[in-house]
N, C-alpha and C. Protein backbone atom coordinates (compact mmCIF):
# COMPACT_ATOMS: atom_id res chain seq x y z
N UNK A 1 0.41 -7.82 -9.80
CA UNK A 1 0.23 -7.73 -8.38
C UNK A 1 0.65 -9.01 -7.66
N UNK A 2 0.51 -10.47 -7.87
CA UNK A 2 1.05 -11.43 -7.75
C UNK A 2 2.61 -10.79 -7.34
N UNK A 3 3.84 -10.34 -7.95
CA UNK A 3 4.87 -10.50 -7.35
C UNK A 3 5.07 -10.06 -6.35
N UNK A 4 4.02 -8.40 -6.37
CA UNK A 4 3.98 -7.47 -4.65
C UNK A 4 4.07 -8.77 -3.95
N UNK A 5 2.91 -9.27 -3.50
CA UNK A 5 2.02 -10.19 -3.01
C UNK A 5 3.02 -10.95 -2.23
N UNK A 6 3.95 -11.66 -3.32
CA UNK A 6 4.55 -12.84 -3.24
C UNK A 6 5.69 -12.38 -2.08
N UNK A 7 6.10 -10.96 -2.69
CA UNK A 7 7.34 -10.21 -2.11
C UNK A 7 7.03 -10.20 -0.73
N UNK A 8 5.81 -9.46 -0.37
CA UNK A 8 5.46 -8.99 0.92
C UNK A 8 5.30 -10.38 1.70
N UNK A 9 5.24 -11.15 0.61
CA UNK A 9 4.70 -12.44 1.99
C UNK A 9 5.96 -12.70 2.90
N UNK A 10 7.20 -12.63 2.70
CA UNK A 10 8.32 -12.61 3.54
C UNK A 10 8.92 -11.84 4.60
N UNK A 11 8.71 -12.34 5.76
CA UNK A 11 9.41 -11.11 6.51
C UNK A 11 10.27 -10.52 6.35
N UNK A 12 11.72 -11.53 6.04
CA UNK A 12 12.51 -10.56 5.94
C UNK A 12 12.33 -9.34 4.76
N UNK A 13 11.61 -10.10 3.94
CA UNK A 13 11.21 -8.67 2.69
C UNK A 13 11.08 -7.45 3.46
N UNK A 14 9.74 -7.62 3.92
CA UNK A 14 8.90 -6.83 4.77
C UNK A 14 10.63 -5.98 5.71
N UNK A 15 11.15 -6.52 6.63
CA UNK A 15 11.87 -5.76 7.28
C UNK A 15 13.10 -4.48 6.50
N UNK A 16 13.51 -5.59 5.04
CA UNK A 16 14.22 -4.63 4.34
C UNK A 16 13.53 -3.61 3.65
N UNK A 17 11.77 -3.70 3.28
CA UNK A 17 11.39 -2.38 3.05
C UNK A 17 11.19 -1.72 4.29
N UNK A 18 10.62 -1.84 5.34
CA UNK A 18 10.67 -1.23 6.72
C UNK A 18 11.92 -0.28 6.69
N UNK A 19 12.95 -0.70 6.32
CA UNK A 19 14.68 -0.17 7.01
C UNK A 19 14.84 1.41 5.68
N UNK A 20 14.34 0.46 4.50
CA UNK A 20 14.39 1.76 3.36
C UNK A 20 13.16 2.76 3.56
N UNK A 21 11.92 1.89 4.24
CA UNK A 21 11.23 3.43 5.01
C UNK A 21 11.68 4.60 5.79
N UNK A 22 12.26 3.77 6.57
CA UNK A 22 13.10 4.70 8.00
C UNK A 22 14.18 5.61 7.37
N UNK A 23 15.03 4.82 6.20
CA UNK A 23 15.89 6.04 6.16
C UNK A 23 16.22 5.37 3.94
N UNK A 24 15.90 6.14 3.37
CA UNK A 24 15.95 5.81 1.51
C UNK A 24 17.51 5.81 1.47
N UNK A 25 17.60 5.16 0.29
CA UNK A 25 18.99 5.31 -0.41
C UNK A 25 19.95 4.85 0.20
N UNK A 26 19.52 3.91 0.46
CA UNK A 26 20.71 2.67 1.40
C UNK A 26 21.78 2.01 0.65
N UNK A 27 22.82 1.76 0.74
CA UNK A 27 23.64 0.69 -0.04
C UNK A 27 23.62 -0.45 0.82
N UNK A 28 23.87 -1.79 -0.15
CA UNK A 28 23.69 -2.89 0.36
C UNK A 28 24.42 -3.12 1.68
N UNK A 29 25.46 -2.67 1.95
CA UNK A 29 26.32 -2.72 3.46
C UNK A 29 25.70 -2.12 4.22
N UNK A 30 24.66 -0.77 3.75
CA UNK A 30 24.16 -0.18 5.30
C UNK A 30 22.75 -0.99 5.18
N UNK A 31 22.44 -1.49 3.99
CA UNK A 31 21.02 -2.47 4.62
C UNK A 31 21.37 -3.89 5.21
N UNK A 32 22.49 -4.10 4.85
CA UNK A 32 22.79 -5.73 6.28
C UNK A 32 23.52 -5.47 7.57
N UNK A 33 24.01 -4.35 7.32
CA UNK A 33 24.57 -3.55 9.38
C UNK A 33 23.35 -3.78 10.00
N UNK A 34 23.26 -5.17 10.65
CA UNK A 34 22.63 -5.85 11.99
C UNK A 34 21.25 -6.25 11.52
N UNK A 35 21.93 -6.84 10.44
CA UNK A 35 20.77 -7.89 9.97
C UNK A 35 21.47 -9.19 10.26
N UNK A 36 20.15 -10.29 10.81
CA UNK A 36 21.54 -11.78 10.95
C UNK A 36 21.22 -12.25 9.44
N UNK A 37 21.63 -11.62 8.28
CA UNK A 37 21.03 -12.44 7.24
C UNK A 37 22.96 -12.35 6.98
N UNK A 38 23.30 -13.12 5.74
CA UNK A 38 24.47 -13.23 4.69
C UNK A 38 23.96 -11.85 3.40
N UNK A 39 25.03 -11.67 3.51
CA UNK A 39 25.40 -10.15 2.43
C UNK A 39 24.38 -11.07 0.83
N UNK A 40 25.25 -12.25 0.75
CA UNK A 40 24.25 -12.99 -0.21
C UNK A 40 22.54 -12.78 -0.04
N UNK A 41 21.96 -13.19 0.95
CA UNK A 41 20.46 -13.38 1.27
C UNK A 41 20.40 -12.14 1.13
N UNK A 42 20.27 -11.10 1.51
CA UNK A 42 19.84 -9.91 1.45
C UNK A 42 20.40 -9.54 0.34
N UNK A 43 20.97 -9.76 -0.67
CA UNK A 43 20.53 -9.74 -2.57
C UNK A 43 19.63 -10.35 -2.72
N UNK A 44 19.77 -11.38 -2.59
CA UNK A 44 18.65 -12.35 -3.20
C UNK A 44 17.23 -11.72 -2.81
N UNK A 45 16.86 -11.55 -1.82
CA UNK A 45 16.13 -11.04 -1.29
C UNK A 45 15.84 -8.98 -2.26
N UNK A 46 16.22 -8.56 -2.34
CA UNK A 46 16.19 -7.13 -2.87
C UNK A 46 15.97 -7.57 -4.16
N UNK A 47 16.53 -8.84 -4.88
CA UNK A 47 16.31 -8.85 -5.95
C UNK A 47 14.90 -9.54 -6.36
N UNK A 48 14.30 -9.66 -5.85
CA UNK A 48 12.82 -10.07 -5.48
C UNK A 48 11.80 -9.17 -5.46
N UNK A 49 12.37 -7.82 -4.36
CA UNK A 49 11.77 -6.41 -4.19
C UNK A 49 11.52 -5.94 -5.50
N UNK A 50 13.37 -5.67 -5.99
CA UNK A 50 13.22 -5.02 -7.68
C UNK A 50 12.49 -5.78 -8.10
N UNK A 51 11.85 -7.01 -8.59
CA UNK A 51 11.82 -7.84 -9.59
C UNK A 51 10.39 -7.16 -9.27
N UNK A 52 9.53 -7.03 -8.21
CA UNK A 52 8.26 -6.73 -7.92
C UNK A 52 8.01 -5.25 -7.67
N UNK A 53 8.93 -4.37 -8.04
CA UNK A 53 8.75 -3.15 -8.70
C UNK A 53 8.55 -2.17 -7.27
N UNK A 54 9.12 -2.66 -5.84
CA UNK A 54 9.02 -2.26 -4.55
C UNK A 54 9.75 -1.52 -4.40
N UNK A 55 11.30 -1.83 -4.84
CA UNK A 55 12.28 -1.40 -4.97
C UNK A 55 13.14 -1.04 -6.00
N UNK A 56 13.85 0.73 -6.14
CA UNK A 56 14.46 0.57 -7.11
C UNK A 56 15.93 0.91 -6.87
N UNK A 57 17.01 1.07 -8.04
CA UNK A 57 18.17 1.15 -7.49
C UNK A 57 18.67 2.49 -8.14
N UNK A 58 19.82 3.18 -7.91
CA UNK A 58 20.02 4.29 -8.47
C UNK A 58 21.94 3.99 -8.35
N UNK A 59 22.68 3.74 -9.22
CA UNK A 59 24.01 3.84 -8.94
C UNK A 59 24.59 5.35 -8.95
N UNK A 60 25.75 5.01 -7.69
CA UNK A 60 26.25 6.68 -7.73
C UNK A 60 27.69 6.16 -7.64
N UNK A 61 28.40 5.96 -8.53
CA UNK A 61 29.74 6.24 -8.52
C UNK A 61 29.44 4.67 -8.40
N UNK A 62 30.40 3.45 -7.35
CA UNK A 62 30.69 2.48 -7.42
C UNK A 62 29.83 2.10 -6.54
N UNK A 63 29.27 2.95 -5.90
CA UNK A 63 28.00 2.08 -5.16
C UNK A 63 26.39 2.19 -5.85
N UNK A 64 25.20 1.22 -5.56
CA UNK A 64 24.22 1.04 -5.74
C UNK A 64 23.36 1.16 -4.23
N UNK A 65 22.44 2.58 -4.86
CA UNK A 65 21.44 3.22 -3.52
C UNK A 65 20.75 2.17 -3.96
N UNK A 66 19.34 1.86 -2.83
CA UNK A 66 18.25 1.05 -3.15
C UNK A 66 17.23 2.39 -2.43
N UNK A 67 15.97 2.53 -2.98
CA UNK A 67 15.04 3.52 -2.75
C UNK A 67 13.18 2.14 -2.34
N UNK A 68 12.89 2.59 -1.74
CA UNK A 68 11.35 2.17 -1.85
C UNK A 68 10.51 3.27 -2.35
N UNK A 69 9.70 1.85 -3.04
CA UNK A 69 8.88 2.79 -4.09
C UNK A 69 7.59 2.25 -3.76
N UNK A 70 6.64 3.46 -3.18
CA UNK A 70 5.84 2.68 -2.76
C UNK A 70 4.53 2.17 -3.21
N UNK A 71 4.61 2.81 -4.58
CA UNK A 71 3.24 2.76 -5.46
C UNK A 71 2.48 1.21 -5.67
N UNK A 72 3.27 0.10 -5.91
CA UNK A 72 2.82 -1.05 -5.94
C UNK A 72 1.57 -1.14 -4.50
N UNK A 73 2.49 -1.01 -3.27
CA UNK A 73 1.68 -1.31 -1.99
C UNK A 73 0.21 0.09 -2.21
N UNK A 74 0.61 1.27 -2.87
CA UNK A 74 -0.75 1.36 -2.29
C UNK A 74 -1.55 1.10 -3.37
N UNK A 75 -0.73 1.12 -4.37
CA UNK A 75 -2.33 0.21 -6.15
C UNK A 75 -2.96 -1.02 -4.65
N UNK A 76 -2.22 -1.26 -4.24
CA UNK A 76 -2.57 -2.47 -3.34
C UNK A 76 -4.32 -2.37 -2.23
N UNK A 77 -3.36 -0.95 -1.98
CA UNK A 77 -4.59 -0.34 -1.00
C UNK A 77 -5.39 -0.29 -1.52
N UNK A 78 -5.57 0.44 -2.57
CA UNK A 78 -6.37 1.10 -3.59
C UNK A 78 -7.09 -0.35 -4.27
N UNK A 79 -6.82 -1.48 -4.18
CA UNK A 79 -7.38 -2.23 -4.83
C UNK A 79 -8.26 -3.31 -4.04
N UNK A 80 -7.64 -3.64 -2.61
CA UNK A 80 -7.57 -4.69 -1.98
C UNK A 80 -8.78 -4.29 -0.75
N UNK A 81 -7.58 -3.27 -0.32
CA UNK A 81 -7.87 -2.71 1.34
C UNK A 81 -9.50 -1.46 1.43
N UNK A 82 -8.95 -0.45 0.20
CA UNK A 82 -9.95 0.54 0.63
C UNK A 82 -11.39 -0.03 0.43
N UNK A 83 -12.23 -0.89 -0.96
CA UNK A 83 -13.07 -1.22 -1.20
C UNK A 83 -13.87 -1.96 0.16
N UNK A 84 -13.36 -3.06 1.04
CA UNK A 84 -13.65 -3.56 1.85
C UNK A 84 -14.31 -2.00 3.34
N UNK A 85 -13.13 -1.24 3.73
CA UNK A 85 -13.35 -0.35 4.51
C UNK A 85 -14.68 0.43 4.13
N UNK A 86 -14.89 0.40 3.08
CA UNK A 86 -16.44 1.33 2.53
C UNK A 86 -17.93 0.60 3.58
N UNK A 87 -17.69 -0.36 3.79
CA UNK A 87 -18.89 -0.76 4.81
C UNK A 87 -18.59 -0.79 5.91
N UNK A 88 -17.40 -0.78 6.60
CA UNK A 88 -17.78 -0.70 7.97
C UNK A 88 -17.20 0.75 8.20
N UNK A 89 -16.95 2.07 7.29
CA UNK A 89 -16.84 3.34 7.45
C UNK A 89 -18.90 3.71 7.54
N UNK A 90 -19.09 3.11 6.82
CA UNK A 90 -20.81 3.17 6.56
C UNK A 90 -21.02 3.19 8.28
N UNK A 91 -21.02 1.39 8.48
CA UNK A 91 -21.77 1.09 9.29
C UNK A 91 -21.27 1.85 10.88
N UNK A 92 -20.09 2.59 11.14
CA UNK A 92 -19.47 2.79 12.06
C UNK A 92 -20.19 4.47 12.13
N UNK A 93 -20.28 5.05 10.51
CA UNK A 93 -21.65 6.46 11.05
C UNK A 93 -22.90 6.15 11.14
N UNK A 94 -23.45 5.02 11.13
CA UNK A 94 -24.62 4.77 11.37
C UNK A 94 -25.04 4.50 12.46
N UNK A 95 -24.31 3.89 13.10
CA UNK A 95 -24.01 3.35 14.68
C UNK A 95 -23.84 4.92 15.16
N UNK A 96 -22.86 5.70 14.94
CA UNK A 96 -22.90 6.97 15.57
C UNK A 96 -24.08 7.66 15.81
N UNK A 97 -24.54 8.09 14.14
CA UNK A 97 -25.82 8.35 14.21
C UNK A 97 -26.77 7.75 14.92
N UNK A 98 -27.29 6.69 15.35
CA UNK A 98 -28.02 5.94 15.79
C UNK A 98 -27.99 6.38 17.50
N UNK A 99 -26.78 5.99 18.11
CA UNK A 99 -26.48 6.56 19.26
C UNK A 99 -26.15 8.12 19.84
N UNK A 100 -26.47 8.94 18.21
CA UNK A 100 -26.63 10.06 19.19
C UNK A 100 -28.11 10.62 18.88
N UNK A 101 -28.75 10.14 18.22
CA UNK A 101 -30.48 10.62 18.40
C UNK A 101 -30.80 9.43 19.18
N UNK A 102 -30.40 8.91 20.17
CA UNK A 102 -30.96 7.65 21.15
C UNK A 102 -30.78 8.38 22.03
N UNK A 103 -29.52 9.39 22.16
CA UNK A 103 -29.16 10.34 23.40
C UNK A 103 -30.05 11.46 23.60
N UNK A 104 -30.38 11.83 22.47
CA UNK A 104 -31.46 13.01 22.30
C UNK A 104 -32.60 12.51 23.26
């Protein structure tokens, strides 16, 4: 989980999975059309994604698709995010509850 981590900490990461959200199976030319990055940085960068299991690649003929994969981010959820939400999902029906037998 460290490499997710590491991956996501970058924006531009973050924007090149954003772009493979919006539309999968990109080749590297349609993921830098109006990016200000170098055709270089945005490898380097994907190869970071793959390395952290975000991204994978699929060759078709002489080009290489890139796909997001999104299972890392939600083990993420599933590990990080949902445990925390369990108390204030609590405390947010309790408060409900509370305020509607106050209305009564």
């Amino acid at each position: 989980m460290d490499e997710v981590f590491k991956a996501l900490a970058d924006a531009s990461r973050r924007s090149l999975l954003d772009r493979l959200h919006a539309e999968n199976g990109q080749t590297l030319n349609e993921l830098c059309d109006g990016l200000a990055m170098t055709r270089q940085a945005v490898t380097k960068h994907l190869g970071i994604l793959e390395a952290a299991n975000l991204v994978s690649t699929v060759k078709r003929g002489r080009e290489k698709l890139h796909y997001l994969n999104p299972v890392p981010i939600h083990q993420i959820g599933e590990r990080w995010i949902r445990k925390f939400e369990r108390g204030k999902l609590a405390a947010l029906s309790d408060l409900k509850r509370r305020l509607e037998s106050s209305d009564e």
